[in-house]
Protein backbone atom coordinates (compact mmCIF):
# COMPACT_ATOMS: atom_id res chain seq x y z
CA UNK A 1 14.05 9.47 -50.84
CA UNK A 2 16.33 9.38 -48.07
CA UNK A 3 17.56 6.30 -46.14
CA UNK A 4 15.29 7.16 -42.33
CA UNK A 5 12.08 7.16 -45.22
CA UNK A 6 10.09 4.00 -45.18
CA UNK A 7 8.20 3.26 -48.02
CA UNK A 8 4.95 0.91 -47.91
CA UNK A 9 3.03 -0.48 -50.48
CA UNK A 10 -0.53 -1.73 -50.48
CA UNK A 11 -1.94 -4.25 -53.03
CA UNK A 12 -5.83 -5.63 -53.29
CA UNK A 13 -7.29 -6.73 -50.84
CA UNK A 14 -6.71 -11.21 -50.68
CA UNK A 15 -8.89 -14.47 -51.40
CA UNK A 16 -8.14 -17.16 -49.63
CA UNK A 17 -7.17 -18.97 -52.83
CA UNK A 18 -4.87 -15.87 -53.75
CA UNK A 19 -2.63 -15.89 -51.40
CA UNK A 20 0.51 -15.88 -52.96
CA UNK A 21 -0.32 -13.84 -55.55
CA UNK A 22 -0.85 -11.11 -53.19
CA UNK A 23 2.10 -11.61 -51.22
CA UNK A 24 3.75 -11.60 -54.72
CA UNK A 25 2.53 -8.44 -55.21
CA UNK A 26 3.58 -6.94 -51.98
CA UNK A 27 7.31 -8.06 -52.61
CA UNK A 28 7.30 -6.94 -56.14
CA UNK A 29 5.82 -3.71 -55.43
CA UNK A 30 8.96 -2.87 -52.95
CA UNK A 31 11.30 -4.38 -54.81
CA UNK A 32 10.36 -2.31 -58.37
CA UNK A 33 7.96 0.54 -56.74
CA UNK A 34 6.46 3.51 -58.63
CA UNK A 35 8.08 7.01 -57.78
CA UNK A 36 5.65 8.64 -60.48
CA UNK A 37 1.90 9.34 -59.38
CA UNK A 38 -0.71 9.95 -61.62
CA UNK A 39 -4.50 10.22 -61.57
CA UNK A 40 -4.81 7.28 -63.25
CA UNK A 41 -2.54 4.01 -63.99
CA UNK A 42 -2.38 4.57 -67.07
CA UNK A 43 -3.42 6.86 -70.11
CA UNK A 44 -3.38 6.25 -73.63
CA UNK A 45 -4.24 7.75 -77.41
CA UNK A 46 -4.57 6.48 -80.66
CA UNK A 47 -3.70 9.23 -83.02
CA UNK A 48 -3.40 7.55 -86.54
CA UNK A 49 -0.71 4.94 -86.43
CA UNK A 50 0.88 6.13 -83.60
CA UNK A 51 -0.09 5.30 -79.98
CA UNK A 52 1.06 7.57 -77.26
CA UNK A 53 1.02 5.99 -73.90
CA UNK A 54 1.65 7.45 -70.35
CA UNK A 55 1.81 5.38 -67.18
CA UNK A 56 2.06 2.34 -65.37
CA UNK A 57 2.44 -1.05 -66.54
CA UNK A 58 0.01 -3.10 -65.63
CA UNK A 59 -2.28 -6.54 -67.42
CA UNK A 60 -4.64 -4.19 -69.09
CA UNK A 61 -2.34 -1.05 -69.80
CA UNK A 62 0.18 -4.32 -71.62
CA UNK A 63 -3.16 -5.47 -73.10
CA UNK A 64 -3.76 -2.15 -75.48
CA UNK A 65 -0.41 -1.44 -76.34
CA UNK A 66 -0.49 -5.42 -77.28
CA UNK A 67 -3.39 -4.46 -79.33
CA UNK A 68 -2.02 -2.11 -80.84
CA UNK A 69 1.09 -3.86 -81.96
CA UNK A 70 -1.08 -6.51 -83.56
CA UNK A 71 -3.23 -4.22 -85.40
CA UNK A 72 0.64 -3.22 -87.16
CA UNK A 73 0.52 0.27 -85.85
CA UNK A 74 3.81 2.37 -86.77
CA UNK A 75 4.73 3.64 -83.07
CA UNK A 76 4.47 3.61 -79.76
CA UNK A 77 5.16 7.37 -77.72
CA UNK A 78 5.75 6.52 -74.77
CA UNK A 79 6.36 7.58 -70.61
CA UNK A 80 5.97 4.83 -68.53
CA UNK A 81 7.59 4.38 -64.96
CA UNK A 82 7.45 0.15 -65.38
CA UNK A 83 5.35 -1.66 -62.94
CA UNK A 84 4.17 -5.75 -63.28
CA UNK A 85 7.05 -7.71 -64.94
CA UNK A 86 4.91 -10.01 -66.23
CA UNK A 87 3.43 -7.32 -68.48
CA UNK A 88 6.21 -6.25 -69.61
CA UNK A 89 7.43 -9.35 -70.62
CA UNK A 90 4.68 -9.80 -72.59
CA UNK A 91 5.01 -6.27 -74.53
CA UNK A 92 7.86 -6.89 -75.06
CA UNK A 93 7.77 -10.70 -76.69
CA UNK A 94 5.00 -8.70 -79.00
CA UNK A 95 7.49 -5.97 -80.29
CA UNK A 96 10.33 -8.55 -80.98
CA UNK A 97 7.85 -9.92 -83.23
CA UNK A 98 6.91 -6.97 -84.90
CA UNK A 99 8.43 -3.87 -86.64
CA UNK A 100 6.77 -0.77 -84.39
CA UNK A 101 9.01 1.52 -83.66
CA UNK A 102 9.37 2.73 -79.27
CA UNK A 103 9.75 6.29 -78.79
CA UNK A 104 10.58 7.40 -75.16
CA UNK A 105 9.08 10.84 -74.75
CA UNK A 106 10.32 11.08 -71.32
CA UNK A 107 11.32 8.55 -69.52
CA UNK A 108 11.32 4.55 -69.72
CA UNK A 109 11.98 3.03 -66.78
CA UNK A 110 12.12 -0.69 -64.84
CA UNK A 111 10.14 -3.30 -66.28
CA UNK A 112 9.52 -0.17 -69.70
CA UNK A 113 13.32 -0.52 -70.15
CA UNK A 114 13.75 -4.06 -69.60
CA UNK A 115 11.42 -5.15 -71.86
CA UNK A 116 10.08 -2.19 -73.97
CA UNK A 117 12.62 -0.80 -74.86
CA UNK A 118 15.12 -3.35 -75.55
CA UNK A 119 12.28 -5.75 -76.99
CA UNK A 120 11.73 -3.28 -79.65
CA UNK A 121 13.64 -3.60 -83.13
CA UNK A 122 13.72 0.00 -83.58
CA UNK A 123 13.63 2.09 -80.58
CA UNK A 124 14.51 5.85 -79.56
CA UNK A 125 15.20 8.41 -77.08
CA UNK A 126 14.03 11.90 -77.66
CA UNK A 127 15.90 14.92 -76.48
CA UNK A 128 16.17 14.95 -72.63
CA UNK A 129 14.41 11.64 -72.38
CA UNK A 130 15.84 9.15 -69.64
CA UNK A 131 15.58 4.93 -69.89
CA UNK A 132 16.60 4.11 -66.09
CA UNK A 133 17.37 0.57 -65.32
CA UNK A 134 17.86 -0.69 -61.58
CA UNK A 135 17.78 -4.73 -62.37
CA UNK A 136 15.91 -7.30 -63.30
CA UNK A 137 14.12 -10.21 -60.80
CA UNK A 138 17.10 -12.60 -60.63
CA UNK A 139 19.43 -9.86 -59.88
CA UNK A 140 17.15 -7.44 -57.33
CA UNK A 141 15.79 -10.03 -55.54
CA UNK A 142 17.26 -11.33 -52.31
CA UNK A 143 14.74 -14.49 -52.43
CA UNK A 144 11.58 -15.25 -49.77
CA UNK A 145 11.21 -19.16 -49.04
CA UNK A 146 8.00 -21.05 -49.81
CA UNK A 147 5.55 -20.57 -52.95
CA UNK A 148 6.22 -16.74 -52.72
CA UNK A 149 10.09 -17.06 -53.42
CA UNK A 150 9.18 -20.10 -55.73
CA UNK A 151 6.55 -17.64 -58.01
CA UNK A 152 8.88 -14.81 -58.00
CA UNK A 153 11.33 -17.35 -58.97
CA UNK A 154 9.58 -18.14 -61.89
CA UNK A 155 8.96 -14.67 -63.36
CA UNK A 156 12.53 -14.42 -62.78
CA UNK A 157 12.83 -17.34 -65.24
CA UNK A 158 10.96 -15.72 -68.00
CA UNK A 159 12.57 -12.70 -67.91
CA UNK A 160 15.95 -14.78 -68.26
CA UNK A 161 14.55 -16.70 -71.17
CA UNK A 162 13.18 -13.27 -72.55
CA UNK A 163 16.94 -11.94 -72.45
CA UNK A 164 17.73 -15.48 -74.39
CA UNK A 165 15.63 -14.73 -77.09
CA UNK A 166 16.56 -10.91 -77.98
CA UNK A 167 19.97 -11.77 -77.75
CA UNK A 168 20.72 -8.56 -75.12
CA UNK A 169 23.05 -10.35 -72.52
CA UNK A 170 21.54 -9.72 -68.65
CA UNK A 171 24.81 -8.35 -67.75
CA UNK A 172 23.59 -4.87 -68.72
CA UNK A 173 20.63 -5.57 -65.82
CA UNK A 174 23.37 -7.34 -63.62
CA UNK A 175 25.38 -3.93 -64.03
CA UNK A 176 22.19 -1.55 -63.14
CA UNK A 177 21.93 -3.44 -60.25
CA UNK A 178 25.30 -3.46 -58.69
CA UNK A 179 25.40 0.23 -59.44
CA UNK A 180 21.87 1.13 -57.86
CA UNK A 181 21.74 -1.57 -54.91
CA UNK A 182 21.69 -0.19 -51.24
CA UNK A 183 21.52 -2.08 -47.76
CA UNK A 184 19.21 -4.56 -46.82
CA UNK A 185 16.34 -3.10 -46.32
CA UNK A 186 13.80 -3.74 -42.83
CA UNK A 187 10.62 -5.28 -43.92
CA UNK A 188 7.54 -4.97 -41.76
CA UNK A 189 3.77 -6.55 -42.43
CA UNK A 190 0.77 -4.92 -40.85
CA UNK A 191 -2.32 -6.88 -40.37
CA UNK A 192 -5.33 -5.23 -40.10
CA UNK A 193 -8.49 -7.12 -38.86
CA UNK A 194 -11.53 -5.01 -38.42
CA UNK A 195 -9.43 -1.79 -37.86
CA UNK A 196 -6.92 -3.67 -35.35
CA UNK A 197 -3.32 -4.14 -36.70
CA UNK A 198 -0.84 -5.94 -36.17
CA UNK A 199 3.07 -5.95 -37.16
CA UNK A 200 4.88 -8.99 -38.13
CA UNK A 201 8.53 -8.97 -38.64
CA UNK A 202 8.84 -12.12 -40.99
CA UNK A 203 6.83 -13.03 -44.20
CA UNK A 204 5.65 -16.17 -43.02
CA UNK A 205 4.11 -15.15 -39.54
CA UNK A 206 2.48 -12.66 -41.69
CA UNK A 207 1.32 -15.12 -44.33
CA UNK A 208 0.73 -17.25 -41.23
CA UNK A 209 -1.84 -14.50 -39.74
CA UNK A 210 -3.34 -13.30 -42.95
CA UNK A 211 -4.82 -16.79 -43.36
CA UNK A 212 -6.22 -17.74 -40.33
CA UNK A 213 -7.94 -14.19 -40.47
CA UNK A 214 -9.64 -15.43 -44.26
CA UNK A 215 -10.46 -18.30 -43.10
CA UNK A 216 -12.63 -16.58 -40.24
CA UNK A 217 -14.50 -14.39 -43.41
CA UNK A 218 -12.99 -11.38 -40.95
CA UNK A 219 -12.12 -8.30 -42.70
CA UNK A 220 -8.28 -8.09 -43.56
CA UNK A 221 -5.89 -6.18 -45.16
CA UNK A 222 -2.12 -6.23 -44.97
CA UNK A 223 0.37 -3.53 -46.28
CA UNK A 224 4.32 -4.00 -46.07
CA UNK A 225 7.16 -1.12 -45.31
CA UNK A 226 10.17 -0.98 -46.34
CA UNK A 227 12.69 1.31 -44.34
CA UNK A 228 16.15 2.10 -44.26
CA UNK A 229 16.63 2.50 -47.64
CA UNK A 230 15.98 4.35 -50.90
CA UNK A 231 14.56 3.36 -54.36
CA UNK A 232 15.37 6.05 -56.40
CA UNK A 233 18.87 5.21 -58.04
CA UNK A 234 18.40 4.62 -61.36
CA UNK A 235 21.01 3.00 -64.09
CA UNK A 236 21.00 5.12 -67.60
CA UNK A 237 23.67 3.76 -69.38
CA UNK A 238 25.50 5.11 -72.49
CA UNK A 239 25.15 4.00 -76.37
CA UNK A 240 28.30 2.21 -76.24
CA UNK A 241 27.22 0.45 -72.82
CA UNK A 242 23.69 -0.74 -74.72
CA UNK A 243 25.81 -1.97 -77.92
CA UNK A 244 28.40 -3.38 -75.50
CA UNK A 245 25.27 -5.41 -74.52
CA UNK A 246 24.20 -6.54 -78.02
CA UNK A 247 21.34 -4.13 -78.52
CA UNK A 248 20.26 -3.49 -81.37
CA UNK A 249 18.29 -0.61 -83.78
CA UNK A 250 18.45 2.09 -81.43
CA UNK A 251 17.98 4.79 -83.87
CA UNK A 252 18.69 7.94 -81.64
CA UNK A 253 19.85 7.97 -78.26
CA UNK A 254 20.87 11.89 -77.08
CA UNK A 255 23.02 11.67 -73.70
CA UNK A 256 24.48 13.46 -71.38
CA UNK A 257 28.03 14.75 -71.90
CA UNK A 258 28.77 14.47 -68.44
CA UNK A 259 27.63 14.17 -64.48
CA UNK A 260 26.20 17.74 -64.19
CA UNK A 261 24.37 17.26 -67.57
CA UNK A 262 22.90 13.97 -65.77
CA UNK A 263 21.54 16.03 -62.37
CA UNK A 264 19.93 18.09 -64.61
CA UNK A 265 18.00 15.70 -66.20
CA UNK A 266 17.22 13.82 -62.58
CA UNK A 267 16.15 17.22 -61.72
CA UNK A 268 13.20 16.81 -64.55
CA UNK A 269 12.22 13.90 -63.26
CA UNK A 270 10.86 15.38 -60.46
CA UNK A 271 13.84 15.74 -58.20
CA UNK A 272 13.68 12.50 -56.35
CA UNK A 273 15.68 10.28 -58.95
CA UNK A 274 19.61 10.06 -58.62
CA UNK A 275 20.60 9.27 -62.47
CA UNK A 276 23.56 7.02 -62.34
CA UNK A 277 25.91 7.77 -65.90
CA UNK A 278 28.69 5.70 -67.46
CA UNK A 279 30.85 9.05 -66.99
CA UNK A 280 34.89 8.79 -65.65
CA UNK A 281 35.40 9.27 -62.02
């Protein structure tokens, strides 16, 4: 995506009493979007002991593969493009705990390499599979004032502590983040009431709006652009930068021998993904 594209995310539709939770939502979804579409969120298959899962990351994708991992299955095949932190924190507490085995068919990116992967004991790549990292909440996030910077805030917390506990130091996110950040983007909220909109320039005007609008019972909505800059840079970093890191039982991890080799493999991913390598320049 090129830096004159915009980008704008929608969530579900707002209660009154869930307020922040969508606004959360709006800010997360820009922050760590989805540049893989499918039909569904997710899909997944039970085939024995192993589980192969495609798609996005979400409370009840996180809720079978956490089924799954308590039931003692042997391994988890999986493409997933990331998606709600939260989730992935919480997949990846579960494999910490546990001995099943992560298999990246594809690719494993965001909140799937954050947590997934590096939660796992034992974990793989499989021949031309990519695990793209582009930061982590307290490193991608320039920080919103009121509850919504104070919620996103605390997810930011847990995925600190979750770092703390697998012993993988958040430098390797810190890294991923410096090497995939681009300008500050413009954010714009539009406020539609009964097929009238509305654009607001700052989050709490918009907040501001959206609740006098609930509190008329009117029918809103409110989606939020993002322009000026692009969200498909993607960290994959080498073996020795993951060990560097203190990551542990990687079993197989095929990588590119060089820049070119890496472009090729962007080009799999659909074309719209710059792959950024620990190569010489």
């Amino acid at each position: 995506m090129r830096n004159s594209d915009s980008i704008t995310q929608h969530c579900q539709a707002p209660k009154p009493r869930r307020l922040t939770a969508y606004f959360v939502c709006l800010m997360l979804s820009l922050f760590w979007p989805s540049r893989f579409a499918y039909a569904a969120d997710f899909s997944s298959e039970r085939v024995g002991e192993v589980l192969y899962f495609t798609g996005k990351l979400t409370e009840t994708s996180a809720s079978v593969i956490r089924t799954f991992i308590a039931e003692k299955g042997e391994s988890i095949v999986i493409d997933s493009e990331g998606g709600d932190v939260l989730a992935g924190i919480s997949v990846g507490k579960d494999l910490a705990a546990s001995d099943v085995k992560v298999i990246v068919r594809n690719y494993c990116i965001s909140s799937c390499a954050n947590y997934i992967f590096l939660g796992a004991k034992r974990k793989r790549l499989m021949e031309g599979a990519v695990l793209g990292f582009h930061g982590a909440p307290k490193s991608t996030y320039a920080g919103v004032q009121s509850d919504v910077g104070r919620a996103i805030d605390g997810i930011a917390k847990e995925s600190t502590e979750f770092f703390k506990s697998t012993g993988v130091d958040e430098a390797l996110l810190s890294k991923s983040h410096a090497l995939t950040k681009l300008e500050k983007p413009e954010i714009t909220f539009t406020l539609s009431v009964n097929g009238v909109t509305k654009e607001y320039k700052s989050q709490a005007s918009a907040l501001d709006a959206l609740t006098a609008c609930l509190r008329k019972k009117k029918q809103c909505s409110m989606t939020m652009a993002k322009r000026g800059v692009s969200d498909s840079r993607l960290y994959f970093p080498s073996l020795q930068a993951m060990t560097a890191a203190g990551v542990q039982g990687i079993e197989a991890y095929p990588y590119p021998k060089n820049s070119s080799e890496m472009t090729e493999l962007a080009k799999n991913l659909g074309g719209y993904v710059e792959l950024i390598g620990d190569f010489p320049i």
